[in-house]
N, C-alpha and C. Protein backbone atom coordinates (compact mmCIF):
# COMPACT_ATOMS: atom_id res chain seq x y z
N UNK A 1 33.17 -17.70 -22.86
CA UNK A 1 33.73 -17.18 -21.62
C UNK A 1 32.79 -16.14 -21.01
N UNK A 2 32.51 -15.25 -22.10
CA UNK A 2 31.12 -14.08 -21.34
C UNK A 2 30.31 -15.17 -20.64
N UNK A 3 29.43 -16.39 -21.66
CA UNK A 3 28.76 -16.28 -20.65
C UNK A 3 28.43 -17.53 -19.43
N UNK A 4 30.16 -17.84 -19.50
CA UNK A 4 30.44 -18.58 -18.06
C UNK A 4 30.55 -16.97 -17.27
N UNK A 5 30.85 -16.52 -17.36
CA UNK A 5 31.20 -15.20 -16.31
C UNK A 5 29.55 -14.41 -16.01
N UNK A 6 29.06 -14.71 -17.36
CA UNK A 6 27.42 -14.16 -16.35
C UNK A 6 27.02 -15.12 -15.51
N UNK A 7 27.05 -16.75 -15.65
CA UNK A 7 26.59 -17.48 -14.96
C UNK A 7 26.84 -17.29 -13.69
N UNK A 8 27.95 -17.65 -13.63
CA UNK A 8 29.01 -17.69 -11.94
C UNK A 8 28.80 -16.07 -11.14
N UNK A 9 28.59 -14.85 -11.98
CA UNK A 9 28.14 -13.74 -11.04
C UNK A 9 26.72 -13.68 -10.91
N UNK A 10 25.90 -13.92 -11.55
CA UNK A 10 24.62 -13.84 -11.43
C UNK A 10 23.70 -14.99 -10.76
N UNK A 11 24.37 -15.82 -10.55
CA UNK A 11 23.75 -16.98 -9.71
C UNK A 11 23.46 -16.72 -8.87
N UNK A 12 24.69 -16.25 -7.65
CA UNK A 12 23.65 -15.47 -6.46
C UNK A 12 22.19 -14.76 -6.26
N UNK A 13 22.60 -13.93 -7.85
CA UNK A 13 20.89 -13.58 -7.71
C UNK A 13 20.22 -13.87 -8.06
N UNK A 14 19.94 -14.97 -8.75
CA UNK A 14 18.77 -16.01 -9.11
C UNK A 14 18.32 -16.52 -7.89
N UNK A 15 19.33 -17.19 -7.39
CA UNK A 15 18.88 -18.40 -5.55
C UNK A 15 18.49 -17.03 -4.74
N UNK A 16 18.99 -15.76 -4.62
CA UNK A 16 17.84 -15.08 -3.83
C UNK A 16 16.60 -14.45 -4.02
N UNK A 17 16.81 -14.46 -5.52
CA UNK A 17 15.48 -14.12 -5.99
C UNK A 17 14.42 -14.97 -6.04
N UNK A 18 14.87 -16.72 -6.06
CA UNK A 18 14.22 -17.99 -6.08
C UNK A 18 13.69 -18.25 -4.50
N UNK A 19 14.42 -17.69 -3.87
CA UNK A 19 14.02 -17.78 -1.89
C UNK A 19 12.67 -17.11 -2.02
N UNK A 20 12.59 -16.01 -2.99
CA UNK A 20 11.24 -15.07 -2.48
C UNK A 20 9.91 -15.54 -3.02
N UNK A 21 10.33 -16.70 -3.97
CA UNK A 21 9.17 -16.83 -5.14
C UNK A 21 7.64 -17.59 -4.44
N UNK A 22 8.18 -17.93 -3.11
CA UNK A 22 6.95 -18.07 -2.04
C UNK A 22 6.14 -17.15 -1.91
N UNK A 23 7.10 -16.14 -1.05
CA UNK A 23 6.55 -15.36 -0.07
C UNK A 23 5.44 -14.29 -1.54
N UNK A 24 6.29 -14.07 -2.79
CA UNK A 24 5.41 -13.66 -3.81
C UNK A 24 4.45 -14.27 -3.62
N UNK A 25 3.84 -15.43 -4.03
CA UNK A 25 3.01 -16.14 -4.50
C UNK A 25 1.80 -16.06 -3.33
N UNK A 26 2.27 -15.94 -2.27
CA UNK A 26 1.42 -15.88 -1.19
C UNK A 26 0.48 -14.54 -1.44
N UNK A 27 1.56 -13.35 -1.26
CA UNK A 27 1.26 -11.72 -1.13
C UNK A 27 0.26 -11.62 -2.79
N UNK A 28 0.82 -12.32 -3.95
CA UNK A 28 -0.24 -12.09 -4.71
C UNK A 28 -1.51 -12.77 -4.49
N UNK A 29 -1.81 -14.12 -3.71
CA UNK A 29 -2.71 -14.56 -3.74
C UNK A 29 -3.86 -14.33 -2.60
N UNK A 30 -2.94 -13.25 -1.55
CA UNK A 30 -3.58 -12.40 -0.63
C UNK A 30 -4.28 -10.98 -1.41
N UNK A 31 -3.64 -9.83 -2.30
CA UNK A 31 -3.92 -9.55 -3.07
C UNK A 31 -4.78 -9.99 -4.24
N UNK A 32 -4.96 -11.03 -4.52
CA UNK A 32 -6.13 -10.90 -5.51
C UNK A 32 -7.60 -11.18 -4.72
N UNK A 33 -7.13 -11.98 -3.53
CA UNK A 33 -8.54 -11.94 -2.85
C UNK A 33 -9.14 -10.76 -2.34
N UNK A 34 -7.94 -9.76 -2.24
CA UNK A 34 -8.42 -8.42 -1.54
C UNK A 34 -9.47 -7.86 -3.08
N UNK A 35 -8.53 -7.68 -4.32
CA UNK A 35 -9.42 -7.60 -4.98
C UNK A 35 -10.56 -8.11 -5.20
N UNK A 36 -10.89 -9.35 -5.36
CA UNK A 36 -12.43 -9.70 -5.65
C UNK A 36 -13.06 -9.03 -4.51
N UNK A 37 -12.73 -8.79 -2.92
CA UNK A 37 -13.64 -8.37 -2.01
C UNK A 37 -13.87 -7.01 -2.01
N UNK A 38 -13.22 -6.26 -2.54
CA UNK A 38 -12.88 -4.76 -3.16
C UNK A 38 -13.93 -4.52 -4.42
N UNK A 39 -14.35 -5.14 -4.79
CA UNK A 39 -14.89 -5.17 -6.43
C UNK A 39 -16.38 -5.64 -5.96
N UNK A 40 -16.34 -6.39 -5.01
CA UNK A 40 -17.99 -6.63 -4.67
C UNK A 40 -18.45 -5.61 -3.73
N UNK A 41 -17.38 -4.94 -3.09
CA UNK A 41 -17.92 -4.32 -1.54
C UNK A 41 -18.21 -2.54 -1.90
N UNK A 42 -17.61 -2.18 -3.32
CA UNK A 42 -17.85 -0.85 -3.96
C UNK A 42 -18.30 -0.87 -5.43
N UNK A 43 -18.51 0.39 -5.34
CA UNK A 43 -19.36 1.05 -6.58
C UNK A 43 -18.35 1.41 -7.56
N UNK A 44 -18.64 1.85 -8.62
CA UNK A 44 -17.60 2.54 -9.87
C UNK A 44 -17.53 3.76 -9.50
N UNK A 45 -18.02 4.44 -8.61
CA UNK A 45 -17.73 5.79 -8.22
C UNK A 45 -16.96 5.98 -7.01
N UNK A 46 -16.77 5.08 -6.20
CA UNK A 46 -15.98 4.14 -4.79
C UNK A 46 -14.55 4.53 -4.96
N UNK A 47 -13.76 5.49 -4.18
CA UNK A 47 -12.53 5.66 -4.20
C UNK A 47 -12.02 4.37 -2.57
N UNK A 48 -10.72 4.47 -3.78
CA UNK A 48 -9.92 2.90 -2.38
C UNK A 48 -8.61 3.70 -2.51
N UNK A 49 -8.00 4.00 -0.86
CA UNK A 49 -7.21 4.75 -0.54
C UNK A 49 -6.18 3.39 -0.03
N UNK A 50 -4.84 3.49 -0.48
CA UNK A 50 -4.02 2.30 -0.58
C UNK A 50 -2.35 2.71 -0.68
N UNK A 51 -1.88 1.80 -0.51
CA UNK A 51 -0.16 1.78 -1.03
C UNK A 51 0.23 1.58 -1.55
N UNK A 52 -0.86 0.36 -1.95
CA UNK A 52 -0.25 -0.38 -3.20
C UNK A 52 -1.24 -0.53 -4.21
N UNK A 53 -1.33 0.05 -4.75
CA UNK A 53 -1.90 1.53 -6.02
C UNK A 53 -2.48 0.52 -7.23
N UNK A 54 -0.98 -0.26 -7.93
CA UNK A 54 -1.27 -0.56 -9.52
C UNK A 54 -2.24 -1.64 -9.08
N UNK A 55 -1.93 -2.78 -8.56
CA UNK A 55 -2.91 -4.07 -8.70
C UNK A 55 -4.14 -3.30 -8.35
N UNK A 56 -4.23 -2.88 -6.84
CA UNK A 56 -5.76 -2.64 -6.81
C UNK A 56 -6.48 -1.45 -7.48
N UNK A 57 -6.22 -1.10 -8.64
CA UNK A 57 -6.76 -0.12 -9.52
C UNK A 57 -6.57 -0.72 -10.75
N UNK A 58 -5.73 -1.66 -10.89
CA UNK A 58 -5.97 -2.75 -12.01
C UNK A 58 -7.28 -3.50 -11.85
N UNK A 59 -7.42 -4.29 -10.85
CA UNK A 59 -7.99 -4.93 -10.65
C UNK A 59 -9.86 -5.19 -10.20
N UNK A 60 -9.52 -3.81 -9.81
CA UNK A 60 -11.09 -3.15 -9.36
C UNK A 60 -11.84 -1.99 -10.19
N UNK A 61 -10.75 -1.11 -10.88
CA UNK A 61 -11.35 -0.29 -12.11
C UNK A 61 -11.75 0.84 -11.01
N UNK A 62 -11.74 1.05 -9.55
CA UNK A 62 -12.03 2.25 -9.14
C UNK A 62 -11.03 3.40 -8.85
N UNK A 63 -11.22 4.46 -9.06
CA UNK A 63 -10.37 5.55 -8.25
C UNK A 63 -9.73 5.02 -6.87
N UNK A 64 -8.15 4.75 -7.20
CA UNK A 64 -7.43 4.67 -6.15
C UNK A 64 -6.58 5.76 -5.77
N UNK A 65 -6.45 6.52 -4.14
CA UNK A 65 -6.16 7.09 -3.80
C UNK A 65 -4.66 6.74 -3.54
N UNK A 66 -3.39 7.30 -3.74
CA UNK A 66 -1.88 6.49 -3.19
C UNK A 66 -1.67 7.13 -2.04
N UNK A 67 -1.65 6.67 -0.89
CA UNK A 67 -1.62 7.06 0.51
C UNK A 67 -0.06 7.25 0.10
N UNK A 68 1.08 7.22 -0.42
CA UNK A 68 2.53 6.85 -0.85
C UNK A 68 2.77 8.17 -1.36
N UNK A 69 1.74 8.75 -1.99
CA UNK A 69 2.38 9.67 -3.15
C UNK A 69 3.04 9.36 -4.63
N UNK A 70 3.22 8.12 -4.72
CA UNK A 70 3.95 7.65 -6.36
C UNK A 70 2.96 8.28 -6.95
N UNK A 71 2.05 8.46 -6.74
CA UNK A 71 0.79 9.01 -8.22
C UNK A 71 -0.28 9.38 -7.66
N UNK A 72 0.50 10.41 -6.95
CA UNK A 72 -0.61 11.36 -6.63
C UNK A 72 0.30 12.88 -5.56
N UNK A 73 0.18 13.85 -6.97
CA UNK A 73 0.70 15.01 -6.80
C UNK A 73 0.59 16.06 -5.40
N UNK A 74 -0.35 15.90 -5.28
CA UNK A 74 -0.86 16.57 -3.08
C UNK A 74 0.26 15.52 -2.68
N UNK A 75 0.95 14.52 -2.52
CA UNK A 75 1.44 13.97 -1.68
C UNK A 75 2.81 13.77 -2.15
N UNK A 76 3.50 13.78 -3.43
CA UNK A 76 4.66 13.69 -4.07
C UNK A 76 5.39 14.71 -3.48
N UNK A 77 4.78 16.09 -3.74
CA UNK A 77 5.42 17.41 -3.56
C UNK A 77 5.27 17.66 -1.89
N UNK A 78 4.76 17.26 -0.85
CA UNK A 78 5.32 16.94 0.52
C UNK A 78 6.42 17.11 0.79
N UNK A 79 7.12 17.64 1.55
CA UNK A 79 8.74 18.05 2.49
C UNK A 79 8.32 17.00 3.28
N UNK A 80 9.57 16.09 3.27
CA UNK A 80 9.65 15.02 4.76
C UNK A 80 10.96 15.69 4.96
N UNK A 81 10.81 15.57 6.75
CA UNK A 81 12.15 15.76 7.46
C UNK A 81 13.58 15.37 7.23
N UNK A 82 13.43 14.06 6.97
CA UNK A 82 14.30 13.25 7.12
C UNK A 82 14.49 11.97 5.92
N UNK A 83 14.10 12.74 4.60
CA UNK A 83 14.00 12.46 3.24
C UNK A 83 14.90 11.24 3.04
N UNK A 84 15.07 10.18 2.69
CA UNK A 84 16.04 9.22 2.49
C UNK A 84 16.73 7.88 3.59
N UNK A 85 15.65 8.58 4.73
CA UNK A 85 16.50 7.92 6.43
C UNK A 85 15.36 6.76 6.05
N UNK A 86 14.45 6.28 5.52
CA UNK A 86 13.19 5.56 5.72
C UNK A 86 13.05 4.46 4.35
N UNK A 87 12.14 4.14 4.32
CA UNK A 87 12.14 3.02 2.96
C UNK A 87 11.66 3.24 1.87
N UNK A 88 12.85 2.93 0.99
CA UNK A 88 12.50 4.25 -0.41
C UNK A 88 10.86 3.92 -0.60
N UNK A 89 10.33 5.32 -1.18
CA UNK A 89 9.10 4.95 -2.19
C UNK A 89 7.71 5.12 -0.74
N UNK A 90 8.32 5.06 0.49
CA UNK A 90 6.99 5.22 1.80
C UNK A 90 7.37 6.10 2.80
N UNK A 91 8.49 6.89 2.12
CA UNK A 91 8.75 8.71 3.24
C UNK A 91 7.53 9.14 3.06
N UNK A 92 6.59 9.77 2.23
CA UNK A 92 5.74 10.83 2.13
C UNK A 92 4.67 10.50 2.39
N UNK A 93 3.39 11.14 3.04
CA UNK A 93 2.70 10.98 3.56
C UNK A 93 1.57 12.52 3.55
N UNK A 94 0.51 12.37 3.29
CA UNK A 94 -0.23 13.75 3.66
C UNK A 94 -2.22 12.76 4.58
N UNK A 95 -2.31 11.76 5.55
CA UNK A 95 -3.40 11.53 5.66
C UNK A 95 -4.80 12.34 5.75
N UNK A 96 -4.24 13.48 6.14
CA UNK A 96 -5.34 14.67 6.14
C UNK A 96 -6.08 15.01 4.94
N UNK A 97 -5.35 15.03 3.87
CA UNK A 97 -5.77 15.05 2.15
C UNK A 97 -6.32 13.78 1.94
N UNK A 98 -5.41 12.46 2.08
CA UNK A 98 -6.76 11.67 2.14
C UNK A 98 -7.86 11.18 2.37
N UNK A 99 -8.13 11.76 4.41
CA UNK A 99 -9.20 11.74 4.44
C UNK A 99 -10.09 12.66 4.33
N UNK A 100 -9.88 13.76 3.21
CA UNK A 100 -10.75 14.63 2.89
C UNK A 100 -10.99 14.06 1.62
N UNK A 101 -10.54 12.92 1.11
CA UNK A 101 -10.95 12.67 -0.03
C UNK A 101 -12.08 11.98 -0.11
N UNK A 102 -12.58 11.17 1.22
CA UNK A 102 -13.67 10.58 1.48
C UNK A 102 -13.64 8.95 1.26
N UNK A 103 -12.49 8.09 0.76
CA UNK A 103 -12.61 7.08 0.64
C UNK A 103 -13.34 6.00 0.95
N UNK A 104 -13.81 5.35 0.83
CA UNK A 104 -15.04 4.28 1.11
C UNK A 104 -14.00 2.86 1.77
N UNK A 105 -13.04 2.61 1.44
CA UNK A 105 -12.14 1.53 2.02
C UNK A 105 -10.59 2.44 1.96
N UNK A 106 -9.93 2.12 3.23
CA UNK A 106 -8.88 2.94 3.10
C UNK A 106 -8.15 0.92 3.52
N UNK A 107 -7.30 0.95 2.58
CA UNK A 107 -6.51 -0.65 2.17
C UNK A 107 -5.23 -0.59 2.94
N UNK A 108 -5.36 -0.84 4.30
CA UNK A 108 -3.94 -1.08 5.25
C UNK A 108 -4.64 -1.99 6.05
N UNK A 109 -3.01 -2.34 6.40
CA UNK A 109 -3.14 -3.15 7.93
C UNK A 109 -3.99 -2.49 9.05
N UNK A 110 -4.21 -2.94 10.11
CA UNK A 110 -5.09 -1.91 11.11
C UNK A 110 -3.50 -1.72 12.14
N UNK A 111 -3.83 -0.94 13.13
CA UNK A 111 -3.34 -0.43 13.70
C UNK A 111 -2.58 -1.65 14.97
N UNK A 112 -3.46 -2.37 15.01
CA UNK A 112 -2.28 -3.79 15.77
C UNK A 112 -1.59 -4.10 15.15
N UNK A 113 -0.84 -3.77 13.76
CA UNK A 113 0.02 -4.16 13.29
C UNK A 113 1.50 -3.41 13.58
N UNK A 114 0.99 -2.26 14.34
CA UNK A 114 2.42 -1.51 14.34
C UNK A 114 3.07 -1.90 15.52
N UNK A 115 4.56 -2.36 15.42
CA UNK A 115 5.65 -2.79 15.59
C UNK A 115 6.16 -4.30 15.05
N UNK A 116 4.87 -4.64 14.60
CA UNK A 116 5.22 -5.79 13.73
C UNK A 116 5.37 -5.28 12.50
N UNK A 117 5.97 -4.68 11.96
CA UNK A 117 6.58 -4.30 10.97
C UNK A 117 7.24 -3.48 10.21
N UNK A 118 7.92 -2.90 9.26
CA UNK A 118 9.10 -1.48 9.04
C UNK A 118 8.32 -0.67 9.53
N UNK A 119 8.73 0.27 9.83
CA UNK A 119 7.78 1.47 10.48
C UNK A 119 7.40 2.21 9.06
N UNK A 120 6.26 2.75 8.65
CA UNK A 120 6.14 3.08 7.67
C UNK A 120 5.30 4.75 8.25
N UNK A 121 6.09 5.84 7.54
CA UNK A 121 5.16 7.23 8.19
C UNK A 121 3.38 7.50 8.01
N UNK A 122 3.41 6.61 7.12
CA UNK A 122 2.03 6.89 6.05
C UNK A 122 0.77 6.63 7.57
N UNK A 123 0.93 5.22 7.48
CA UNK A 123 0.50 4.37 8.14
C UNK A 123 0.55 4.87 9.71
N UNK A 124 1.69 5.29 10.38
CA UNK A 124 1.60 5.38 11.60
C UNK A 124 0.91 6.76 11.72
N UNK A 125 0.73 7.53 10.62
CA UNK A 125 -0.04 8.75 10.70
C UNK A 125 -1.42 9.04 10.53
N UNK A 126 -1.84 8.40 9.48
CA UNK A 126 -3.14 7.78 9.22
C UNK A 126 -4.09 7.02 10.63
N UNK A 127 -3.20 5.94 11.11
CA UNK A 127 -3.57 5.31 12.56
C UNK A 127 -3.98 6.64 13.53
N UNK A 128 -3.55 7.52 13.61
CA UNK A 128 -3.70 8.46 14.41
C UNK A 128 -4.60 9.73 14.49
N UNK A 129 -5.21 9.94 12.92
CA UNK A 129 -6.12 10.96 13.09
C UNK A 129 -7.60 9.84 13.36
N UNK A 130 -8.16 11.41 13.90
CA UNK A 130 -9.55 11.55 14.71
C UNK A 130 -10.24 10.91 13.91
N UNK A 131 -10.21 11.51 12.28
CA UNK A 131 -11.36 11.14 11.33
C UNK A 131 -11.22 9.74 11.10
N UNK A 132 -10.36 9.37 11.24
CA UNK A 132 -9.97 7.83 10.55
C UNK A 132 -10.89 6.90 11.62
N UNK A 133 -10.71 6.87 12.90
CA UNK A 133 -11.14 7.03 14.63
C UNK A 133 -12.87 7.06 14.67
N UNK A 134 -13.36 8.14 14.05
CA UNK A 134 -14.93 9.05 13.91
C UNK A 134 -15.83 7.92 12.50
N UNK A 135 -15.25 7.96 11.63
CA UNK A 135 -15.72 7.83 10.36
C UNK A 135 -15.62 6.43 9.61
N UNK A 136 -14.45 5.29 10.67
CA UNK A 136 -14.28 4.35 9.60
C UNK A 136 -14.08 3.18 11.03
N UNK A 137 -14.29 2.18 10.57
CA UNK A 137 -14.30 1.19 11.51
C UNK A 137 -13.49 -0.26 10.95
N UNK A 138 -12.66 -1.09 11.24
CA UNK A 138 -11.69 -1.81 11.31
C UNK A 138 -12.84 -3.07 9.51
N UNK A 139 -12.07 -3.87 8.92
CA UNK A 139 -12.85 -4.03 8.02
C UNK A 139 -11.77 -5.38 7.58
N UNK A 140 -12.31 -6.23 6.93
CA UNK A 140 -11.35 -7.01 6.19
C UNK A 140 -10.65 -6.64 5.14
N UNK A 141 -10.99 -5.36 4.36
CA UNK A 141 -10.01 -5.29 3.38
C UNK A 141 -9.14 -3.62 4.42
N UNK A 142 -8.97 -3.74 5.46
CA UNK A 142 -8.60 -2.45 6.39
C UNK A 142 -9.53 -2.20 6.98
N UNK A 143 -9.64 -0.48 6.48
CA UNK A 143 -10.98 0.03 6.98
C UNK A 143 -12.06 0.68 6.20
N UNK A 144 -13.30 0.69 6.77
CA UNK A 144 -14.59 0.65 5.45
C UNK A 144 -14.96 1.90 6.27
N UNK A 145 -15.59 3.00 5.69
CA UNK A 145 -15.95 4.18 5.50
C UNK A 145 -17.83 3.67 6.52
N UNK A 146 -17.86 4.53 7.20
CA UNK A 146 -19.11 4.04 8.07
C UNK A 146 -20.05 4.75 7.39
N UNK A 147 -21.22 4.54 6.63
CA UNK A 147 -22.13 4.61 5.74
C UNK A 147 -23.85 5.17 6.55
């Protein structure tokens, strides 16, 4: 009887978890190409400023910067306004600290992407300073640090 009763409640979330197993497969296989082009296009001393932190610091072995804050203390401890109104895990934001960090590829969408998608603070803040503007120019894996 348990586990007719896990079946029949948990089914729902199998078939929606089974809807996504595309759109995964895609985003990882977009992701690993970012990696190999990440891994040829820098050095072992090459910081990559990003969101999404574990794969591409798995994958490339360089200093990744978390534009997010999950793991990285200058940006965790940040006051946002409006703490909880936004999408867990992409309230916090400090781009000024990152681009004093000097990154060589900073790993986002470019800036035609905004309104095609959640509004994210990181991102729409980053898009907006000077240095980002001065210092880095549009790139296939984002933007590449002008050398």
């Amino acid at each position: 009887a348990l586990t007719l009763a896990f079946l029949v409640c948990c089914r729902p979330l199998f078939v929606a978890q089974a809807e996504h197993v595309p759109y995964a497969r895609s985003v990882d296989l977009l992701a690993r190409g970012m990696c190999v082009y990440l891994r040829e296009h820098t050095g072992v001393d090459d910081q990559i400023a990003t969101g999404g932190i574990g794969l591409i610091k798995f994958c490339t072995g360089r200093n990744v910067i978390d534009i997010l804050g999950l793991a990285d203390k200058q940006i965790a401890h940040q006051e946002v306004g409006r703490m909880g109104h936004g999408l867990p895990g992409h309230e916090k934001y400090d781009s000024q600290y990152v681009l004093a960090r000097w990154p060589k590829y900073i790993e986002i969408p470019g800036a035609e992407a905004k309104g095609h998608m959640f509004p994210v603070p990181a991102l729409e803040d980053i898009w907006e300073q000077p240095l980002l503007r001065r210092y880095y120019v549009k790139d296939r894996a984002g933007y590449r640090r002008i050398e």
